[in-house]
C-alpha atoms as a PDB file:
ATOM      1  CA  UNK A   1     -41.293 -47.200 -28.626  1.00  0.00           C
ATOM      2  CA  UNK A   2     -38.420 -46.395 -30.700  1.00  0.00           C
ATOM      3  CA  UNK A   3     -36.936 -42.546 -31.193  1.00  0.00           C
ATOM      4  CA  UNK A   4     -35.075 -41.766 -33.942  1.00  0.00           C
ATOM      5  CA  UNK A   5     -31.358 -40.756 -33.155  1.00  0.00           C
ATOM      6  CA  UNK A   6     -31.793 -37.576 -34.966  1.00  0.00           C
ATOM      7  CA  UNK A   7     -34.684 -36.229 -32.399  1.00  0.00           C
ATOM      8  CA  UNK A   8     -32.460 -38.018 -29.254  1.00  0.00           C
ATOM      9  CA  UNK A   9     -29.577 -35.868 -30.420  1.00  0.00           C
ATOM     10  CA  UNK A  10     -31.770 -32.898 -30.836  1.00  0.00           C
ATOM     11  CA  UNK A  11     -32.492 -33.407 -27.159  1.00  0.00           C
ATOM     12  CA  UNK A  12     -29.029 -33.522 -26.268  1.00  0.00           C
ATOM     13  CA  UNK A  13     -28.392 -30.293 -28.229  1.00  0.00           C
ATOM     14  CA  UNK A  14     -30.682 -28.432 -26.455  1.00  0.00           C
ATOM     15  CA  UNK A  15     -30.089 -30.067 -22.904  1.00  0.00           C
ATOM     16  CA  UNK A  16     -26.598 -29.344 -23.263  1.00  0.00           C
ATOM     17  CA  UNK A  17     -27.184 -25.330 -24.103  1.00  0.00           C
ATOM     18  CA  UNK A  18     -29.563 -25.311 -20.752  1.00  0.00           C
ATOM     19  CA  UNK A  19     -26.868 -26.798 -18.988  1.00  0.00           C
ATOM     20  CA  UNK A  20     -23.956 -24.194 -19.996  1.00  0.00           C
ATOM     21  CA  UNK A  21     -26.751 -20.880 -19.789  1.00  0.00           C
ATOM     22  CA  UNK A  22     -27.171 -22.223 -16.215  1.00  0.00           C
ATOM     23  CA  UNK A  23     -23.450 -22.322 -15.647  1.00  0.00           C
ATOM     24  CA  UNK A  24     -22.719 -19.335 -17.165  1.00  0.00           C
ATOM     25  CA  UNK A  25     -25.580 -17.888 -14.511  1.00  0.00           C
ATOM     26  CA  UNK A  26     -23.288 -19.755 -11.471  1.00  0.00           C
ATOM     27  CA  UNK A  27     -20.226 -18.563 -12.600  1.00  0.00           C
ATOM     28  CA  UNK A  28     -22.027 -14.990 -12.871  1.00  0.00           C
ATOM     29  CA  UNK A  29     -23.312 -15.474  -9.335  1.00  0.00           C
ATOM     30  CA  UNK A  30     -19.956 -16.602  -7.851  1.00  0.00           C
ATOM     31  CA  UNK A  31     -17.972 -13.779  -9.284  1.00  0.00           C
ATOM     32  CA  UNK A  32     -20.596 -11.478  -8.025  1.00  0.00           C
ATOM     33  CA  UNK A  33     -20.183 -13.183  -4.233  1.00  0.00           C
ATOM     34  CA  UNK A  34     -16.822 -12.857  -4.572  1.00  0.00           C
ATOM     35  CA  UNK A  35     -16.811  -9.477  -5.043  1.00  0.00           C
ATOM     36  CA  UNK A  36     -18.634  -8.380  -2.620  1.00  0.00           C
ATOM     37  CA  UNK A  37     -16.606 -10.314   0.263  1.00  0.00           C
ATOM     38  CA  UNK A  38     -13.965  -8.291  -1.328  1.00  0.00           C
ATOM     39  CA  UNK A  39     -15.413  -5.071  -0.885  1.00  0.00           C
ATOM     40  CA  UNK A  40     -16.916  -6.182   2.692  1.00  0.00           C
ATOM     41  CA  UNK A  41     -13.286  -7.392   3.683  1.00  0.00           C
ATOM     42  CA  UNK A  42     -11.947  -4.045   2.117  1.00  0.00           C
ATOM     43  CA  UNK A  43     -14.634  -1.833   3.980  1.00  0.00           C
ATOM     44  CA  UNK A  44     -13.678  -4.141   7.984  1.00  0.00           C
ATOM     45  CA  UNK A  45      -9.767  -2.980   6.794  1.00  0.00           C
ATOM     46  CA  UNK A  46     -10.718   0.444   6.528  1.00  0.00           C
ATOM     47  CA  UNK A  47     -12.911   0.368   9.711  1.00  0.00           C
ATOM     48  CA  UNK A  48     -10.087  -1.505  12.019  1.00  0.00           C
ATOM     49  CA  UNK A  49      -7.760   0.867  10.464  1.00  0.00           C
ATOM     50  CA  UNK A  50      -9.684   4.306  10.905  1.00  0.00           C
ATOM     51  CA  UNK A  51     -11.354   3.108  13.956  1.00  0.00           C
ATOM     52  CA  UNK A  52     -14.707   5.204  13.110  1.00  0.00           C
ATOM     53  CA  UNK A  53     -17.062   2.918  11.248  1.00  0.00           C
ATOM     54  CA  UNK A  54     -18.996   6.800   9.380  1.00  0.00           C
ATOM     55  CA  UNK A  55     -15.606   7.405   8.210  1.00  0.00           C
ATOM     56  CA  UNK A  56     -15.851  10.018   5.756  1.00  0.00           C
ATOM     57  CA  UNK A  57     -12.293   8.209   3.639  1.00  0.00           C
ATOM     58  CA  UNK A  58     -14.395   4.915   2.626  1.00  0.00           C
ATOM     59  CA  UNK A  59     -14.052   4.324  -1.183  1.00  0.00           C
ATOM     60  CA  UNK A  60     -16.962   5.155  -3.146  1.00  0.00           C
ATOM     61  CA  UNK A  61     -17.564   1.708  -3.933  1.00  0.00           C
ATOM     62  CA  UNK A  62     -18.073   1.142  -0.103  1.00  0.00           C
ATOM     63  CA  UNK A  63     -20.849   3.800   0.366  1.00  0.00           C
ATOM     64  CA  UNK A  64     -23.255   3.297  -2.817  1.00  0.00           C
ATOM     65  CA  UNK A  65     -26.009   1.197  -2.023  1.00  0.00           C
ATOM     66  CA  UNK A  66     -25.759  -2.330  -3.010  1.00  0.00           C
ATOM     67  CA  UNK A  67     -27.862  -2.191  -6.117  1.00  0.00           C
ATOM     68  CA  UNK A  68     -25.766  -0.012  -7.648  1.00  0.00           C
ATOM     69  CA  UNK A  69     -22.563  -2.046  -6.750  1.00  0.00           C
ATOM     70  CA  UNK A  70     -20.341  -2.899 -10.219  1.00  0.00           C
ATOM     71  CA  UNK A  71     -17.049  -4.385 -10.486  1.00  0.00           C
ATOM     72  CA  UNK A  72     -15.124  -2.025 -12.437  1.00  0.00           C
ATOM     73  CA  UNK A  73     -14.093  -3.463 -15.949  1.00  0.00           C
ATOM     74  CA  UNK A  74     -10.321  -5.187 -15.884  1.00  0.00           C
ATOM     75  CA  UNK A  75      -8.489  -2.510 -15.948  1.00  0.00           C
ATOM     76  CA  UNK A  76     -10.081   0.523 -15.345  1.00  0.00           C
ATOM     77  CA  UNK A  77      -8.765   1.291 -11.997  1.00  0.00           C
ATOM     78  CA  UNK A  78      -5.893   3.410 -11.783  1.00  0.00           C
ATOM     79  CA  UNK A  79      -2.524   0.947 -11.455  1.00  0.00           C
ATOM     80  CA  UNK A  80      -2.693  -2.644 -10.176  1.00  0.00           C
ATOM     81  CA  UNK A  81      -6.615  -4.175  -9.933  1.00  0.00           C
ATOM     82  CA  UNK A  82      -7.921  -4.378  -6.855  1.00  0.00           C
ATOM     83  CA  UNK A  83      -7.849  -8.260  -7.619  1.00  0.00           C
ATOM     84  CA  UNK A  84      -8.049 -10.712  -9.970  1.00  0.00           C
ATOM     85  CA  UNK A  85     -10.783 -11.801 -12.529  1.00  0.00           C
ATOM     86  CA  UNK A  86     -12.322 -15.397 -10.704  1.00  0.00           C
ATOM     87  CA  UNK A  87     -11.699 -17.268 -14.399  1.00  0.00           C
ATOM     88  CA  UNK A  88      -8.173 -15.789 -14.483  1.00  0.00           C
ATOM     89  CA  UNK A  89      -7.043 -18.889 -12.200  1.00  0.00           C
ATOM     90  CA  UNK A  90      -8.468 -21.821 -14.736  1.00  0.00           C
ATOM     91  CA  UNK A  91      -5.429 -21.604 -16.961  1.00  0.00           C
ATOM     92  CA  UNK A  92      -2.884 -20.990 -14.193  1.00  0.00           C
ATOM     93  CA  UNK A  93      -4.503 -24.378 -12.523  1.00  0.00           C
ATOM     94  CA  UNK A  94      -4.231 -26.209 -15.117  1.00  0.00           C
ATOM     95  CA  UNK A  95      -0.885 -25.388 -16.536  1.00  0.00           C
ATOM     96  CA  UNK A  96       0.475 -26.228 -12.774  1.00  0.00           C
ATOM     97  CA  UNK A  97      -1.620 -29.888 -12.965  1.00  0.00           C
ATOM     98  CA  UNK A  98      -0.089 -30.467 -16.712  1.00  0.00           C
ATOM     99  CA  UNK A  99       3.563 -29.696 -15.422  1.00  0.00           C
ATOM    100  CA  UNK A 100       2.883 -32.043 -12.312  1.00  0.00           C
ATOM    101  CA  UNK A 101       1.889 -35.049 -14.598  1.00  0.00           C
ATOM    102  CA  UNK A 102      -1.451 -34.700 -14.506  1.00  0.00           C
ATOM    103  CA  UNK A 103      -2.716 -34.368 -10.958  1.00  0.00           C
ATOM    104  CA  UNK A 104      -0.942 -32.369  -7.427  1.00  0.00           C
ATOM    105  CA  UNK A 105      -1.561 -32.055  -4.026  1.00  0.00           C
ATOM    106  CA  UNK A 106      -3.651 -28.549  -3.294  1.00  0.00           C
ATOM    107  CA  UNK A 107      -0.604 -27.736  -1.056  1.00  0.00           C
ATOM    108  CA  UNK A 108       1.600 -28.166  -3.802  1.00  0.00           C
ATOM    109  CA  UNK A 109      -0.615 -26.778  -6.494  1.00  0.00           C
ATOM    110  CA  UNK A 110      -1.477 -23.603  -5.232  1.00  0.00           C
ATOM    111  CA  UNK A 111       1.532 -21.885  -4.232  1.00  0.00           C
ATOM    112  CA  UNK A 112       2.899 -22.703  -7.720  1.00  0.00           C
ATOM    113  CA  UNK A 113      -0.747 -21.068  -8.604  1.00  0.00           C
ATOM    114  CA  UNK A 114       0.361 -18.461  -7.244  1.00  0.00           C
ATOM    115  CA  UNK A 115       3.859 -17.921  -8.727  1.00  0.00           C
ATOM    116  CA  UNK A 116       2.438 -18.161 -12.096  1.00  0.00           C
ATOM    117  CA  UNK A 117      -0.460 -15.547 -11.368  1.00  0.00           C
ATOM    118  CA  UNK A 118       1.855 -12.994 -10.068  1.00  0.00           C
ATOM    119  CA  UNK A 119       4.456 -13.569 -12.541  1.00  0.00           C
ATOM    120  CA  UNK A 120       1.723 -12.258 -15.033  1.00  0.00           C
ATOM    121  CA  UNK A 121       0.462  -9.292 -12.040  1.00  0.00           C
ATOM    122  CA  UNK A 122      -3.050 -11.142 -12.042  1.00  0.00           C
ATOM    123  CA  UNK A 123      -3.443 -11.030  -8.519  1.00  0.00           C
ATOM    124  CA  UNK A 124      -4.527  -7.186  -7.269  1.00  0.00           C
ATOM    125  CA  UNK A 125      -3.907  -6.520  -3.596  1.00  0.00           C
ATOM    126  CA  UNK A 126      -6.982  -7.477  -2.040  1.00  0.00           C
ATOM    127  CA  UNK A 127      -6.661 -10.866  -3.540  1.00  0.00           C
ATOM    128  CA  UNK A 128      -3.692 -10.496  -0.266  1.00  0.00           C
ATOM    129  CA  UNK A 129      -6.629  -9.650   1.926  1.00  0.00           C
ATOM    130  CA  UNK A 130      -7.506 -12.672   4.506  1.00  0.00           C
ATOM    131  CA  UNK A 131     -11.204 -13.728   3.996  1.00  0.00           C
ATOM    132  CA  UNK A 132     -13.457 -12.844   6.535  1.00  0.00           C
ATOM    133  CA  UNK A 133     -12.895 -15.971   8.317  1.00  0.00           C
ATOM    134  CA  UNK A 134      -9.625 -15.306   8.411  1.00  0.00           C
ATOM    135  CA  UNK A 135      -8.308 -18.523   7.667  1.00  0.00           C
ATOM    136  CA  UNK A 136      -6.748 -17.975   4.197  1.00  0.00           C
ATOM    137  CA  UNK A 137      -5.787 -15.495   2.192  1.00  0.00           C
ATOM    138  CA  UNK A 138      -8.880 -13.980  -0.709  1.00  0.00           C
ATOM    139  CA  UNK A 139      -6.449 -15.755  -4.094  1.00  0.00           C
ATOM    140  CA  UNK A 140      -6.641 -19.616  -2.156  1.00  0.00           C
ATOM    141  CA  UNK A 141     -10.680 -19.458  -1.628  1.00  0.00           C
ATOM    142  CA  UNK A 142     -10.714 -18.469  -4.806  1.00  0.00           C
ATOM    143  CA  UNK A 143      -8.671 -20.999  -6.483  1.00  0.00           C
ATOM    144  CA  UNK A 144     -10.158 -23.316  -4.708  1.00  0.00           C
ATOM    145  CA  UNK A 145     -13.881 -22.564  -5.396  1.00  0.00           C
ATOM    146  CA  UNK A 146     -12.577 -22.492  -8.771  1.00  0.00           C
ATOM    147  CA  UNK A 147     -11.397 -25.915  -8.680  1.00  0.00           C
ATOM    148  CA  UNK A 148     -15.169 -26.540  -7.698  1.00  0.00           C
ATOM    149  CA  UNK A 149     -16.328 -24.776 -11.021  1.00  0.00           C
ATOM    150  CA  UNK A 150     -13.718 -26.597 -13.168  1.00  0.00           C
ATOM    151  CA  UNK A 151     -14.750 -30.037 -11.751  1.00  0.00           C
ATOM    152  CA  UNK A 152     -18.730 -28.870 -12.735  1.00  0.00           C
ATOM    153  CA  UNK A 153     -17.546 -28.242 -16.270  1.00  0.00           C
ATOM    154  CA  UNK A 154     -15.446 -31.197 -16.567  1.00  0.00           C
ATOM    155  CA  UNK A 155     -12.002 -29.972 -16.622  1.00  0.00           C
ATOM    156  CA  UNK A 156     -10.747 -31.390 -13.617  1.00  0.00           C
ATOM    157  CA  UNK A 157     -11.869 -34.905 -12.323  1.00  0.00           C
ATOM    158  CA  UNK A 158     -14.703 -35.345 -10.185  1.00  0.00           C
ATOM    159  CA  UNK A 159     -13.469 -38.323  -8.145  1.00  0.00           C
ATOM    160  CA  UNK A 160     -10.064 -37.494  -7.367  1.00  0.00           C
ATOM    161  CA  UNK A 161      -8.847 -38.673  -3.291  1.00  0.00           C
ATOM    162  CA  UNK A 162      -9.557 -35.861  -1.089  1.00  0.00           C
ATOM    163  CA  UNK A 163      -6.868 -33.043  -1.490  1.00  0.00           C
ATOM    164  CA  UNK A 164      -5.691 -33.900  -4.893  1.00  0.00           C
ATOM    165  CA  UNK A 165      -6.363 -31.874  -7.898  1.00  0.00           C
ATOM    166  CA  UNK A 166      -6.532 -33.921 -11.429  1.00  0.00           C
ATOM    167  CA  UNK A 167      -6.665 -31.889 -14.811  1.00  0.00           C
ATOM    168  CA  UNK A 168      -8.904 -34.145 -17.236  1.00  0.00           C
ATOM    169  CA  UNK A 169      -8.793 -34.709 -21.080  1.00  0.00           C
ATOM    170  CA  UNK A 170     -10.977 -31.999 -21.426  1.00  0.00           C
ATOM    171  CA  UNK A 171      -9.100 -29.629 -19.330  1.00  0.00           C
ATOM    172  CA  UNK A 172      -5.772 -30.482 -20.887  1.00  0.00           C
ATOM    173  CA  UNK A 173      -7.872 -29.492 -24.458  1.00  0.00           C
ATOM    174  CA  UNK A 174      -9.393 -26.019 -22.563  1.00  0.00           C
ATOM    175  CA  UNK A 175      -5.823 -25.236 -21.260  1.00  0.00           C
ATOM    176  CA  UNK A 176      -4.424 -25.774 -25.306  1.00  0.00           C
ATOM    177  CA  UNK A 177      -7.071 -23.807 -26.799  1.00  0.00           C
ATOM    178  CA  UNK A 178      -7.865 -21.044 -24.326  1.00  0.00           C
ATOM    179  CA  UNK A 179      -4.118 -20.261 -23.065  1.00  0.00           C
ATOM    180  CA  UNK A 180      -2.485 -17.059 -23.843  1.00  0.00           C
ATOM    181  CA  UNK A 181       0.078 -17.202 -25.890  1.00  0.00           C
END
């Protein structure tokens, strides 16, 4: 049974918007988890700090119940955010890989991540905040569950050795086209 290329394509075409609603959902979700381990880590500061866990000093945003928890919009807050966006380390990752040739070690990626993002005051100061873990600072798990998300969408290769970081054709085209200038 033979299907014409025009109906295969078609297929394609509409495969290929499923796939990018549900990544848009994933990316939704994982900014959304991110946040609130931010505000969890920010609420256990203010706890060790004031040592009384009913506090009456707790931000607002620590208090209202959970369904009503929003990230404010970028910007809004007065000053520096609190911390930064989860897709403001994409171009910052990639414009480290490009200068590297290509591909880095994460231990040599990410602190020149890091430069770059606070050169530009991306980084608020819970993104300074260790995760609840405790075993890195709030900016690195981010980066690197962002390198995750990259790899999903393509712009960083899948199959790279274990610690290395490789920006791909189509990441080198993102970073051209969705850089700021």
């Amino acid at each position: 049974m033979d299907i014409p290329t025009e109906q295969l394509n078609h297929w394609a075409q509409d495969l290929g918007r499923q796939i990018s609603a549900i990544r848009e959902q994933i990316d939704l979700l994982q900014g959304k988890l991110v946040d609130l381990e931010r505000k969890k880590t920010a609420i256990d500061c203010l706890t060790r700090v004031n040592g009384n866990e009913g506090d009456k000093t707790l931000p607002s945003f620590a208090v209202q119940p959970s369904s009503t928890l929003r990230r404010p919009p970028a910007g809004s807050l007065p000053g520096q955010r609190d911390h930064a966006a989860y897709t403001a380390y994409w171009a910052p990752i990639l414009e480290v890989l490009i200068d590297l040739g290509g591909k880095g070690h994460v231990e040599e990626v990410l602190p020149k991540v890091k430069q770059k993002m606070e050169a530009k005051s991306v980084l608020g100061p819970l993104d300074y905040h260790d995760v609840p873990s405790g075993t890195e600072e709030y900016w690195r798990n981010t980066a690197r569950w962002q390198r995750k998300a990259m790899v999903d969408r393509g712009l960083l290769r899948s199959g790279s050795p274990r610690g290395i970081w490789e920006v791909t054709q189509e990441g080198r085209e993102w970073f051209t086209k969705n850089r700021a200038h």
